[in-house]
Protein backbone atom coordinates (compact mmCIF):
# COMPACT_ATOMS: atom_id res chain seq x y z
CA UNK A 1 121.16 131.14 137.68
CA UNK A 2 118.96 128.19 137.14
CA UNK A 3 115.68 128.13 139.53
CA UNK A 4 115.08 124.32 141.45
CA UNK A 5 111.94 122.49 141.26
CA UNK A 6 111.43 119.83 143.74
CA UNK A 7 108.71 116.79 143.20
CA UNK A 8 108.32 112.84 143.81
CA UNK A 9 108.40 111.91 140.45
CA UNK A 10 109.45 114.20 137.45
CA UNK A 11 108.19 112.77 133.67
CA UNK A 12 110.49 113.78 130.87
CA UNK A 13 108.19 114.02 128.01
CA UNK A 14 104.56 114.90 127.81
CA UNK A 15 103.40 112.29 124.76
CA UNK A 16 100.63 109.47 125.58
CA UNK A 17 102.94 107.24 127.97
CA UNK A 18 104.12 110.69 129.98
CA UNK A 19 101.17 111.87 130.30
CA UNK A 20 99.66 108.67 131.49
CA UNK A 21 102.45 108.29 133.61
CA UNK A 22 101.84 111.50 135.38
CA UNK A 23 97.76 111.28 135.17
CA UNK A 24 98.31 107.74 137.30
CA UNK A 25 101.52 109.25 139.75
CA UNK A 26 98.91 112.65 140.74
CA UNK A 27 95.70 110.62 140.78
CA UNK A 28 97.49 108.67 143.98
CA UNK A 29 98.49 111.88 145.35
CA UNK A 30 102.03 112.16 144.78
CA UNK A 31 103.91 115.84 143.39
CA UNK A 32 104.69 115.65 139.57
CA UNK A 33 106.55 117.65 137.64
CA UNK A 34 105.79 116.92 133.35
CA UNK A 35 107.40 118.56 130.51
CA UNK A 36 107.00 118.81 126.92
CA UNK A 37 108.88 120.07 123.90
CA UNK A 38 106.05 121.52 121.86
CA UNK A 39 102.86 123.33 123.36
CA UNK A 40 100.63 120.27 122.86
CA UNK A 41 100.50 117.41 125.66
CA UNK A 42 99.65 114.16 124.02
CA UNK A 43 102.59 113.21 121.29
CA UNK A 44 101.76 111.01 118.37
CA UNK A 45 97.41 111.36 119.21
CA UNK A 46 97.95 115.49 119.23
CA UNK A 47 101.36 117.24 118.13
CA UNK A 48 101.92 114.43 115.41
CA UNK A 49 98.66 113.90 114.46
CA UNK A 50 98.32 110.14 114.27
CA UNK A 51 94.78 109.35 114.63
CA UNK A 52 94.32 106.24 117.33
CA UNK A 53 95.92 102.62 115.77
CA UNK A 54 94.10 100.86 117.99
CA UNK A 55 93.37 96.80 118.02
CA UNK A 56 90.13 94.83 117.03
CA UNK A 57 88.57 94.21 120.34
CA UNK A 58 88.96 97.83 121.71
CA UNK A 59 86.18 98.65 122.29
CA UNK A 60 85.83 95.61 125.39
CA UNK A 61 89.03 95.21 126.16
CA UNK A 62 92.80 95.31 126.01
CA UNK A 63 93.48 98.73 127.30
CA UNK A 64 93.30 100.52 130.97
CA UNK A 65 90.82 102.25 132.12
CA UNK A 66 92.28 106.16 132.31
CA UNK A 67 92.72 105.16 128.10
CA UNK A 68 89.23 103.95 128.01
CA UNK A 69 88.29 106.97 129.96
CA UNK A 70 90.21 109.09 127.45
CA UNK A 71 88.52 107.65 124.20
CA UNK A 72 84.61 107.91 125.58
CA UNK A 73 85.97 111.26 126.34
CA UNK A 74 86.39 112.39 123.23
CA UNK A 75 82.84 110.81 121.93
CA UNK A 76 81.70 112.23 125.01
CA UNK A 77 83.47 115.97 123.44
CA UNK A 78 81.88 115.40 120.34
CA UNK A 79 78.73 114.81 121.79
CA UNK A 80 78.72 117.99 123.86
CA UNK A 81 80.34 120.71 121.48
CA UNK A 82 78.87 119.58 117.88
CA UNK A 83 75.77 119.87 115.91
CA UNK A 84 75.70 115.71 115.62
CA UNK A 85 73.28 114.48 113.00
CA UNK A 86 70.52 112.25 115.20
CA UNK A 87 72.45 109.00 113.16
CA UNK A 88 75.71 110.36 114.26
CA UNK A 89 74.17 110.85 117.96
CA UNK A 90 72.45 107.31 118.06
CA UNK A 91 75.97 105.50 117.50
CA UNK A 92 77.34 103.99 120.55
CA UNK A 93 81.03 103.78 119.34
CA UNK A 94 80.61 107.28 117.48
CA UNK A 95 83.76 107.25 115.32
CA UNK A 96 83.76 111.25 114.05
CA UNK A 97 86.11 110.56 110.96
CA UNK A 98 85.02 107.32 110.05
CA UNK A 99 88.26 106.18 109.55
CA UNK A 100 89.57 103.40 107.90
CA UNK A 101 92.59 102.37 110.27
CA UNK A 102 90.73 103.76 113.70
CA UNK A 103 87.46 102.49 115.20
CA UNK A 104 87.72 106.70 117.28
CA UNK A 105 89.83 108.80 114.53
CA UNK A 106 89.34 112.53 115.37
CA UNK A 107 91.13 115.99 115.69
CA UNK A 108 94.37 116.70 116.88
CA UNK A 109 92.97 119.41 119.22
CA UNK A 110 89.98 117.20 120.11
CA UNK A 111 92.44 114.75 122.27
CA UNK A 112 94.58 117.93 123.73
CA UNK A 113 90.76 119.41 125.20
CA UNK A 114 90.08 115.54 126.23
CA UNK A 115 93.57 114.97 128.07
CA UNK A 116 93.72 118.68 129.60
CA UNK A 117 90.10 118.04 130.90
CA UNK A 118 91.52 114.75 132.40
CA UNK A 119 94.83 116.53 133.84
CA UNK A 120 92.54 119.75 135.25
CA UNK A 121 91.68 118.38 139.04
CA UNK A 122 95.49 118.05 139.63
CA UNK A 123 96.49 121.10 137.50
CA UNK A 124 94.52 123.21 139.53
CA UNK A 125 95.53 121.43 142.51
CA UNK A 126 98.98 122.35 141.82
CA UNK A 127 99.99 118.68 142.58
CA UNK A 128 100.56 118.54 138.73
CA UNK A 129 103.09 121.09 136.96
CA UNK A 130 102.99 120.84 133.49
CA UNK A 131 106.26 122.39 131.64
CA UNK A 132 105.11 123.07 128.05
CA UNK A 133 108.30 124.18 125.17
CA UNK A 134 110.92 122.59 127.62
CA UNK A 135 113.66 120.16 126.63
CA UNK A 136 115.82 117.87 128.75
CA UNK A 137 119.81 119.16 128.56
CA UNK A 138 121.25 117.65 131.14
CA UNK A 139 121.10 115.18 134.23
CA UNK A 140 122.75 115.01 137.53
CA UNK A 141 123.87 111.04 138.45
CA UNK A 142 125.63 109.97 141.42
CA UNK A 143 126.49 106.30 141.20
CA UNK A 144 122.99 104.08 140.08
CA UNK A 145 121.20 107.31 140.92
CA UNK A 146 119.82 110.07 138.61
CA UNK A 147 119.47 113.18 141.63
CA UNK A 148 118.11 115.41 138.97
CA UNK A 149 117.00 116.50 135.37
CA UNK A 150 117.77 119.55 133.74
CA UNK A 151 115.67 121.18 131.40
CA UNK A 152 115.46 124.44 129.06
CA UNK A 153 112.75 126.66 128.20
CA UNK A 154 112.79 127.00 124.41
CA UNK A 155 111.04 130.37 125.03
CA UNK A 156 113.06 132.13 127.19
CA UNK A 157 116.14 129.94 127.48
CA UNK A 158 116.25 129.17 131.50
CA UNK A 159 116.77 126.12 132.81
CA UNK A 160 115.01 124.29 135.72
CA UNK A 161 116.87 121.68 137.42
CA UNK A 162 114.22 119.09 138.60
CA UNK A 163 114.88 117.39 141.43
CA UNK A 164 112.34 114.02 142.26
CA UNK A 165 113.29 111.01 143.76
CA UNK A 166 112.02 109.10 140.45
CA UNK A 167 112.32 110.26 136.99
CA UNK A 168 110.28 108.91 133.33
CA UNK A 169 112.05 108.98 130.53
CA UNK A 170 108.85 109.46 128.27
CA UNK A 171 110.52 111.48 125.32
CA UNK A 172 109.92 110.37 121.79
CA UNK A 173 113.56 109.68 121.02
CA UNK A 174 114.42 108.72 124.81
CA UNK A 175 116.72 111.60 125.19
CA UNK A 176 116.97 111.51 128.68
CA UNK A 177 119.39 107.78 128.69
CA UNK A 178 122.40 109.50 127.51
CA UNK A 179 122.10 112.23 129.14
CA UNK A 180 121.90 110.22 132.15
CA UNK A 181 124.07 107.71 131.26
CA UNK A 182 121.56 105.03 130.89
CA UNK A 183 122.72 101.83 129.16
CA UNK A 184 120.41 101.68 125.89
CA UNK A 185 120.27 100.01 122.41
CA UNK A 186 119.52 101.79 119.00
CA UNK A 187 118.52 100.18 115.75
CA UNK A 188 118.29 96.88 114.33
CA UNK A 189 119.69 93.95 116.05
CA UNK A 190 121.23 90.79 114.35
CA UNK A 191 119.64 87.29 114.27
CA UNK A 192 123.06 85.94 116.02
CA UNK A 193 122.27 88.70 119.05
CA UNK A 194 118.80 87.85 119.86
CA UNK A 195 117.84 84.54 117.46
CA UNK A 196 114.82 86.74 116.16
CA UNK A 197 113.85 85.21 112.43
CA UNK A 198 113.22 88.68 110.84
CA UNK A 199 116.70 90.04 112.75
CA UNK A 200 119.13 91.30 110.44
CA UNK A 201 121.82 88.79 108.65
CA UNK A 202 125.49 89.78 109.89
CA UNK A 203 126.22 92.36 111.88
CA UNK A 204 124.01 94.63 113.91
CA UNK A 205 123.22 98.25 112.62
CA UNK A 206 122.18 100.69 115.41
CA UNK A 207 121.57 103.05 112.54
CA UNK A 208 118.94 101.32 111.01
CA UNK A 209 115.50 102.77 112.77
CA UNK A 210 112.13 103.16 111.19
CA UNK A 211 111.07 105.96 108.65
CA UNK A 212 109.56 109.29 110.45
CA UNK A 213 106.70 111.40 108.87
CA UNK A 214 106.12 115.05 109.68
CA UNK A 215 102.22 114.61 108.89
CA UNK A 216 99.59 117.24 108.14
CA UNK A 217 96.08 117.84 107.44
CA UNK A 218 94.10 118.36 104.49
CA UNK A 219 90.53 118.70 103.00
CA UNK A 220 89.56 118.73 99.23
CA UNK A 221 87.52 122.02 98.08
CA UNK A 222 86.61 121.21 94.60
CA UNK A 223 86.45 123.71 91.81
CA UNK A 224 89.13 125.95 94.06
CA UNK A 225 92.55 126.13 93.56
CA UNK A 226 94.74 125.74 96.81
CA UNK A 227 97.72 124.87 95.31
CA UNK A 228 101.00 125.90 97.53
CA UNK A 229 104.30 127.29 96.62
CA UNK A 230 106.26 124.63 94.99
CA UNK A 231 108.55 123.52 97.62
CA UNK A 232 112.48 123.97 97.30
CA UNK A 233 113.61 120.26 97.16
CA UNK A 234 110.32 119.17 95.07
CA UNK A 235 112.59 117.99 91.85
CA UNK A 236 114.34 115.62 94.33
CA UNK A 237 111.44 114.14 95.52
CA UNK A 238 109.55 114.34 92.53
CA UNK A 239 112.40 112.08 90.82
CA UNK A 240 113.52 109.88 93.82
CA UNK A 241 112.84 106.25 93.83
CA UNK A 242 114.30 104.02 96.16
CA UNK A 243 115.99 101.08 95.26
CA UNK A 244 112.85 98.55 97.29
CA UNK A 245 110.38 101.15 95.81
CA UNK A 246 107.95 99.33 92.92
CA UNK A 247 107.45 103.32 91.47
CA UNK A 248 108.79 107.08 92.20
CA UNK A 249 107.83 107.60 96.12
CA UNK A 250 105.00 110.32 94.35
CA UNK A 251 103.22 108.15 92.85
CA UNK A 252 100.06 106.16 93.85
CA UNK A 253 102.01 102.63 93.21
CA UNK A 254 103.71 101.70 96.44
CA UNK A 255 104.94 98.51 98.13
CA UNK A 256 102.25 96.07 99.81
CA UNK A 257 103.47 96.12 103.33
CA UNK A 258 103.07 92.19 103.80
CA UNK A 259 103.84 91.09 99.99
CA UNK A 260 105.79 93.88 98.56
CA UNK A 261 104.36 93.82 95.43
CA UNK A 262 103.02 97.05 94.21
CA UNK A 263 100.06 97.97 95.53
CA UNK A 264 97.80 100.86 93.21
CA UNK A 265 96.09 103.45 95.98
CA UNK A 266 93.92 105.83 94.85
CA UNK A 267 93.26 109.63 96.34
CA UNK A 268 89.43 108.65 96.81
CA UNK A 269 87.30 105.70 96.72
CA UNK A 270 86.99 103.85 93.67
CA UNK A 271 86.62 99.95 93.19
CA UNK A 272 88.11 97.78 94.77
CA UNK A 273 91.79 100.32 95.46
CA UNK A 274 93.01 101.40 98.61
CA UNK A 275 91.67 105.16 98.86
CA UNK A 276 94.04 107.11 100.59
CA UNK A 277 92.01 110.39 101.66
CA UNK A 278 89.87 107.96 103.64
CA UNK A 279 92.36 106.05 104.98
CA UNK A 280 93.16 108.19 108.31
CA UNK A 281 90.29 110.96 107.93
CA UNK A 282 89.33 112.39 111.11
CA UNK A 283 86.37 114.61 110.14
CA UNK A 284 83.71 113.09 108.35
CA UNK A 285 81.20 115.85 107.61
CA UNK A 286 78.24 113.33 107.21
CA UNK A 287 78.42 113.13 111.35
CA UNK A 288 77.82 116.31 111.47
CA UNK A 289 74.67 118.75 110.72
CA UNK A 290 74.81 119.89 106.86
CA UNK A 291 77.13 123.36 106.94
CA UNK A 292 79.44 122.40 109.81
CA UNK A 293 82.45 121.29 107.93
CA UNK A 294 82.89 122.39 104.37
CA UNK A 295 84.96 119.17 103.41
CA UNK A 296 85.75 115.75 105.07
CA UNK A 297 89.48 116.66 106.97
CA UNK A 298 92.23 113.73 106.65
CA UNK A 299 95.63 113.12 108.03
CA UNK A 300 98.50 112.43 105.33
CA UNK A 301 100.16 109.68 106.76
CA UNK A 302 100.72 107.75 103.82
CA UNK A 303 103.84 105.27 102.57
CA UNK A 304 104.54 108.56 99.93
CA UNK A 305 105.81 110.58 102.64
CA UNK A 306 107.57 108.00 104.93
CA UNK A 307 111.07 109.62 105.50
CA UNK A 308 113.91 107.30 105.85
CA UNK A 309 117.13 108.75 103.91
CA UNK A 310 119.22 108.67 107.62
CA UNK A 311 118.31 108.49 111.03
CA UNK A 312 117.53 111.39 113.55
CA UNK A 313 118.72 109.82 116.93
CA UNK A 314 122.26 109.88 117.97
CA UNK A 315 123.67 111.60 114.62
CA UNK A 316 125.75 115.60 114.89
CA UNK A 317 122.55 118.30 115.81
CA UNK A 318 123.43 119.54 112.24
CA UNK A 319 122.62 116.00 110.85
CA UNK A 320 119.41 115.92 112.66
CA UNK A 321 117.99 119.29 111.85
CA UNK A 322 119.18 118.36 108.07
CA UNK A 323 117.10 115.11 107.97
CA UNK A 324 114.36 116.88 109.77
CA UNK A 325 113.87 119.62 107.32
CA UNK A 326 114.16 116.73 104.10
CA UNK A 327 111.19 114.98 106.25
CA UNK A 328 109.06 118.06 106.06
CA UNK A 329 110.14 119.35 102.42
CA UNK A 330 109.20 115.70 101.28
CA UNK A 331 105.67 116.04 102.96
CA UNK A 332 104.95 119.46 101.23
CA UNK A 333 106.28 118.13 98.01
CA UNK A 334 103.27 114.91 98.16
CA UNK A 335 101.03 117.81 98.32
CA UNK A 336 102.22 120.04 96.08
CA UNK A 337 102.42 116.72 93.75
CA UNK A 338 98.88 115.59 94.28
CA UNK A 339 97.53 119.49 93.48
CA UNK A 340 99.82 119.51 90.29
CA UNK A 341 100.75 116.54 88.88
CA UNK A 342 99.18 113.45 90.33
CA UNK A 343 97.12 111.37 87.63
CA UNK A 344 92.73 111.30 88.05
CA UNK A 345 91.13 108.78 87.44
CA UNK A 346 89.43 111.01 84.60
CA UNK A 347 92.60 111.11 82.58
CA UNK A 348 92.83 114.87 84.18
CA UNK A 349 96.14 115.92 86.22
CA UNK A 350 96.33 117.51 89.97
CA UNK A 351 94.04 118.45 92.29
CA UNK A 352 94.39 121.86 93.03
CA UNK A 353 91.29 122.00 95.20
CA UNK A 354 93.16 120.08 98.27
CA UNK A 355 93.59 122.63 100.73
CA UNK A 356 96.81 122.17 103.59
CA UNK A 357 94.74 123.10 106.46
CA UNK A 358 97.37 125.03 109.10
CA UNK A 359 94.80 125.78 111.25
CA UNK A 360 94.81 121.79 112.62
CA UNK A 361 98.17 122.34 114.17
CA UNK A 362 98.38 125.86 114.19
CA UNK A 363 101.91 125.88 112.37
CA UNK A 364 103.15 128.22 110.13
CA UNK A 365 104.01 125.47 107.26
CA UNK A 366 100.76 123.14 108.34
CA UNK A 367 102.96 120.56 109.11
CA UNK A 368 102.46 118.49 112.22
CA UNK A 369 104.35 120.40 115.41
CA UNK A 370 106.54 117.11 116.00
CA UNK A 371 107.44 114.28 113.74
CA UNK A 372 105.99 110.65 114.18
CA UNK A 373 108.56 109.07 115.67
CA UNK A 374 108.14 105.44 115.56
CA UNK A 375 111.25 104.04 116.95
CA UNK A 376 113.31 105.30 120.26
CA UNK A 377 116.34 104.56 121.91
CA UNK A 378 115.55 101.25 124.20
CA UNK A 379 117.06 100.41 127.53
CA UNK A 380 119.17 97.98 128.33
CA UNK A 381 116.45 96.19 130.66
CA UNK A 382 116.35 93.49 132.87
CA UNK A 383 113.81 91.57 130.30
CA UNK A 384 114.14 92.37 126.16
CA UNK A 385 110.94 91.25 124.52
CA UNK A 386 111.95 89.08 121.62
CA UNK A 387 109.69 87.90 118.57
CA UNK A 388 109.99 84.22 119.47
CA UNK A 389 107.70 85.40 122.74
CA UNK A 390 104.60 86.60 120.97
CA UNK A 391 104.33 85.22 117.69
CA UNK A 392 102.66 82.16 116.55
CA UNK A 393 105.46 79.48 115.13
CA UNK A 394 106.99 79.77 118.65
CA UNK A 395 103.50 79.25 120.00
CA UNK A 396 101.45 76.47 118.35
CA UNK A 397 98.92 76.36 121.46
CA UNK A 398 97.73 80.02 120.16
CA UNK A 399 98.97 82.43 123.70
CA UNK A 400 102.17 84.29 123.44
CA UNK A 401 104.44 83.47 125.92
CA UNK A 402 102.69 84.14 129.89
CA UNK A 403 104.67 86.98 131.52
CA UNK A 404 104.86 86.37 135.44
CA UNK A 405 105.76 89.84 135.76
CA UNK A 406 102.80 91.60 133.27
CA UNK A 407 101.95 95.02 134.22
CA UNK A 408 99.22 95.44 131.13
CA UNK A 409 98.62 94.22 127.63
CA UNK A 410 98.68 95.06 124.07
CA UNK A 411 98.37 93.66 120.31
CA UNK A 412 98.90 94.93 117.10
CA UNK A 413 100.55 93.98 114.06
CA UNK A 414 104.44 93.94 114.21
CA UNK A 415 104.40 96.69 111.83
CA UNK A 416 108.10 98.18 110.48
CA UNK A 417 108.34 101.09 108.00
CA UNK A 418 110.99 101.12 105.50
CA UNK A 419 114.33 101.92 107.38
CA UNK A 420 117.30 104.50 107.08
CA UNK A 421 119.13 100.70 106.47
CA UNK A 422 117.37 100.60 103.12
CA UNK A 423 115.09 98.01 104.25
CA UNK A 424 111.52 97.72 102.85
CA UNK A 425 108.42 96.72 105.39
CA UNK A 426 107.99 93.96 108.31
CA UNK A 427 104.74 93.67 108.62
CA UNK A 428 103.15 90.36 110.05
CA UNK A 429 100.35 89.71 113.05
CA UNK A 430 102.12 88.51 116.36
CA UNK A 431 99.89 87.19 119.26
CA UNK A 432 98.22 89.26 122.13
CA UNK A 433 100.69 89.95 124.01
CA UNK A 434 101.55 91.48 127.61
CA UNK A 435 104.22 93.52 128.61
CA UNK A 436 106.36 92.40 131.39
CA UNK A 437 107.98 94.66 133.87
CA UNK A 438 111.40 93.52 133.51
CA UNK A 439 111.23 95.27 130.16
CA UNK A 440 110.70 98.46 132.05
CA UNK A 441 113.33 98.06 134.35
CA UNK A 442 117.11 99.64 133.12
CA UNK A 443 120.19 96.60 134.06
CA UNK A 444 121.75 99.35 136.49
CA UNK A 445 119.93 102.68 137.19
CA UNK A 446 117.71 102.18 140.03
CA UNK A 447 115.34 105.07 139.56
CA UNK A 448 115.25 105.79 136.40
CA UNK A 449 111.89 104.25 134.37
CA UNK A 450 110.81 104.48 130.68
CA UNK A 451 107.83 105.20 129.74
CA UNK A 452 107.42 105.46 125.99
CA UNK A 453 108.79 103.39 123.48
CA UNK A 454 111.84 103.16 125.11
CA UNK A 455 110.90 100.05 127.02
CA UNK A 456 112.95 96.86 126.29
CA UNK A 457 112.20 95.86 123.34
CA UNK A 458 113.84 94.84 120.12
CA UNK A 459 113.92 96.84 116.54
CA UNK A 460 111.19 93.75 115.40
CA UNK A 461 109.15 94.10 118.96
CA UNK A 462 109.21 97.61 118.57
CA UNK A 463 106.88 97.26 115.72
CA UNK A 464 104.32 96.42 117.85
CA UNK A 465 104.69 97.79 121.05
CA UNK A 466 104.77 101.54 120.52
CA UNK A 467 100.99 102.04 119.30
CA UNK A 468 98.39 104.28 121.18
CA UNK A 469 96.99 102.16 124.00
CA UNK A 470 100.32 100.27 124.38
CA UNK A 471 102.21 103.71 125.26
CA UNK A 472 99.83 104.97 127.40
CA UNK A 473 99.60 101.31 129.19
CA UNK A 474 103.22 101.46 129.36
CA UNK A 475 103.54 104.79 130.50
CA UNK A 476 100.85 104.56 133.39
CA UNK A 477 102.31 101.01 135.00
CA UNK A 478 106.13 103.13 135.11
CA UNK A 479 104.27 105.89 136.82
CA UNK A 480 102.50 103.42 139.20
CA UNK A 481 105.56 101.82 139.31
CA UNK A 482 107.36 104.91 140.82
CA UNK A 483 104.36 105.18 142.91
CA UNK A 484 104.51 101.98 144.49
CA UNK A 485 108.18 102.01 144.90
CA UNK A 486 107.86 105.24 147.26
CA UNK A 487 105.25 103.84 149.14
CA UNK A 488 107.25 100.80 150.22
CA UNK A 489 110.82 102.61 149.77
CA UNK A 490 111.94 99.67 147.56
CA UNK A 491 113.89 99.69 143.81
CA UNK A 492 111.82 98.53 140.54
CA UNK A 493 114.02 95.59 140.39
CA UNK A 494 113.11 94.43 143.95
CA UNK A 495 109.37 94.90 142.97
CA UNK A 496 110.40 92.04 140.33
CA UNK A 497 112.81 89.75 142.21
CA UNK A 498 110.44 89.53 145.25
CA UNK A 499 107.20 87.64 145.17
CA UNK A 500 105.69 88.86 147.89
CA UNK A 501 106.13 92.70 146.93
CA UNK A 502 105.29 91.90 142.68
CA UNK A 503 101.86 89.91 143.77
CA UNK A 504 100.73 93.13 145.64
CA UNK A 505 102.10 95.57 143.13
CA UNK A 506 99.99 93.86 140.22
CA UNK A 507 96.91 93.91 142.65
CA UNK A 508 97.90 97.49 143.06
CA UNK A 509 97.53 98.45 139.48
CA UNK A 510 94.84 95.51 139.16
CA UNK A 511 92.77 98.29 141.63
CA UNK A 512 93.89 101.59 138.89
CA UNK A 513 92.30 99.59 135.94
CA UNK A 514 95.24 97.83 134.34
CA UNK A 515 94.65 94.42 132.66
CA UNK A 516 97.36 91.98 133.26
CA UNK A 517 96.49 88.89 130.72
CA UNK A 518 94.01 88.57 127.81
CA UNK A 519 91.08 86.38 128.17
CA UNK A 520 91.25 83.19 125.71
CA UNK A 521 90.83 84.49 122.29
């Protein structure tokens, strides 16, 4: 028999938007009940080990304030817990892996200490339950209504039925809309749906969703020989070249992400070539006092082990698991490639001295605990975001288009990777942009709210919409959002039909530390 847990707003999915979502919903009182597949809070920043893709003017503005509390938290961790060298002290915006993609790379397990730290007062309180290796399996609906969320322990196998007035569908992959019976959109849309330039030609193909990369961590030990057992599936990968592909994916030629001409990376720096081991490092041992880290410690999040052979969302369970497993044998074959095979630029072969560090994620392989997931299912909303509202052709006078509605902001580069439709990158520079509540807002379900990447969006919008301080911006207005709406016992789509009650829910989250609109830039 399945125990009951009752609360005022339950958050499917502990990743950056959930957990903002249920930081923001406890903060102002309410009872929350989060869950989370893995043992890690904190999705892409923690269990997939993406180091922060953060904008240009971060460090001032463009994200709330619980995310800019989050990121001088973990200088702040850095600060407190490690030998710093004095230079390393003296930096205001201490970056610990000196990065070349993230102004605040770091550790996987530095952001879980950070967010747990955050979530503590209402842990302890008890007005925050936290559900750690629990799925969603099922959901309860009457009518427009979801009454309730099912979940599983993956432990112990028992289920929880949560009940909550309001549930957040914050899971990477936005499980909970057909279980719920949420209207959503998958894949790539065509130019005659939504006009979009970059849309597809023809027909639509919900199939077609970005690559996913099981990532893992590494350091280089040279002189030592680290080299792992070749992987099973290594000859495929070792041979396969896709048909966009300038090279053999294990290589160091790949596609330019803007031109698509071959681009040469190399494993470390060296002229003027892209060097890969720096490119999303998180420890640099020259922050730290002499002795403290052996080696520098990167993330392998590279094109080489971008994973888009066929899709993992709405395909058999068999399917899934069978893509999932090519993801992660692809991943162990880069390294097993770049220990054995891959060319120096000393005419030598391999280097056997990079070491798959498990001990980052704590997993038996050393692979991240979750894939990066870059593209969800998407509601049916109220508002889609198209690519004619924030990009510049569409908007000579330099502002993407001015959202009544905004409940935060964001920028980033529309950035695709290759899809499961064959497709090589989209990768261009839209405008700041906001996101406006419609797009969080399903056509029909009153009290359901997303609050990942599931918002609505298109396949192109996507691209830019589901980095770091986006989710977590997105994520905290849906929990406000729920917030608000028990307050004032109103729907989300009243919030945006009525004046009255949107001007005093954007002063609302105005108060929490939520930018609405960029300054002129």
């Amino acid at each position: 028999m399945k125990q009951q847990l009752h609360a005022d707003i339950a958050v499917i999915g502990g990743g950056l938007g959930g957990f903002a979502a249920a930081l923001a919903a406890a903060s102002t009182g309410k009872k929350v009940i989060l869950t989370e597949e893995t043992d890690w809070i904190g999705g892409q920043i923690t269990s997939q080990g993406v180091p922060p893709d953060e904008h240009r003017w971060i460090e001032t503005a463009g994200c709330t304030r619980t995310y800019r509390q989050f990121r001088n938290g973990v200088r702040n961790y850095y600060r407190t817990h490690f030998p710093l060298t004095e230079q390393a002290k003296a930096a205001e915006n201490l970056n610990p892996g000196n990065a070349l993609v993230s102004k605040i790379s770091h550790e996987p397990r530095t952001a879980l200490a950070v967010m747990t730290e955050m979530a503590a007062p209402y842990v302890n309180s008890g007005r925050l339950v936290i559900l750690l290796r629990h799925i969603a399996e099922s959901a309860d609906t009457e009518g427009d209504l979801v009454r309730s969320v099912t979940v599983r322990c993956l432990e112990t196998g028992e289920r929880t039925e949560l009940v909550a007035p309001y549930v957040l569908d914050a899971t990477e992959c936005g499980d909970v809309l057909p279980l719920a019976g949420v209207e959503y959109v998958t894949g790539a849309e065509s130019r005659e749906q939504t006009g979009e330039p970059r849309a597809l030609e023809g027909a639509p193909n919900p199939q077609e969703m970005q690559a996913i990369t099981y990532c893992f961590a590494m350091d280089y030990m040279e002189g030592e020989d680290h080299t792992i057992e070749k992987p099973k599936d290594y000859d495929f990968w070792r041979n396969y070249r896709p048909d966009f592909w300038p090279s053999r994916m294990l290589d160091w030629i790949g596609p330019h992400p803007v031109t698509h001409e071959a681009r040469q990376y190399v494993l470390f720096p060296e002229k003027d070539l892209f060097p890969l081991y720096n490119y999303r490092r998180i420890a640099d041992k020259t922050n730290f006092v002499p002795g403290t880290y052996e080696s520098d410690i990167t993330i392998v999040n590279w094109p080489q082990n971008d994973y888009f052979i066929g899709p993992v969302i709405d395909v058999s369970e068999e399917e899934k698991e069978r893509h999932l497993e090519a993801a992660k044998q692809l991943s162990l074959s880069l390294l097993y490639w770049m220990q054995t095979e891959a060319p120096r630029p000393d005419g030598g072969i391999g280097y056997p001295g990079l070491r798959l560090r498990k001990d980052v994620f704590g997993t038996a392989d050393g692979l991240a605990k979750y894939p990066y997931i870059r593209e969800s299912r998407r509601i049916r909303a109220e508002f889609t975001v198209l690519e004619q509202h924030i990009t510049a052709p569409f908007h000579p006078e330099g502002r993407a288009e001015q959202f009544p509605d905004s409940v935060g902001v964001g920028y980033y580069a529309i950035d695709l990777h290759p899809s499961t439709g064959n497709r090589n990158y989209i990768h261009f520079s839209p405008l700041p942009f906001q996101i406006p509540l419609g797009s969080l807002i399903p056509v029909r379900v009153n009290n359901l709210l997303p609050a990942n990447k599931n918002i609505g969006t298109t396949h192109i919008t996507n691209g830019c919409y589901r980095l770091h301080p986006v989710e977590w911006n997105i994520g905290e207005s849906a929990g406000l959002l729920a917030v608000y709406c028990l307050d004032k016992q109103v729907r989300p789509r009243d919030v945006r039909a009525n004046p009255e009650l949107l001007a005093e829910f954007q002063q609302f989250l105005v108060r929490q530390g939520i930018e609405l609109a960029w300054e002129a830039r």
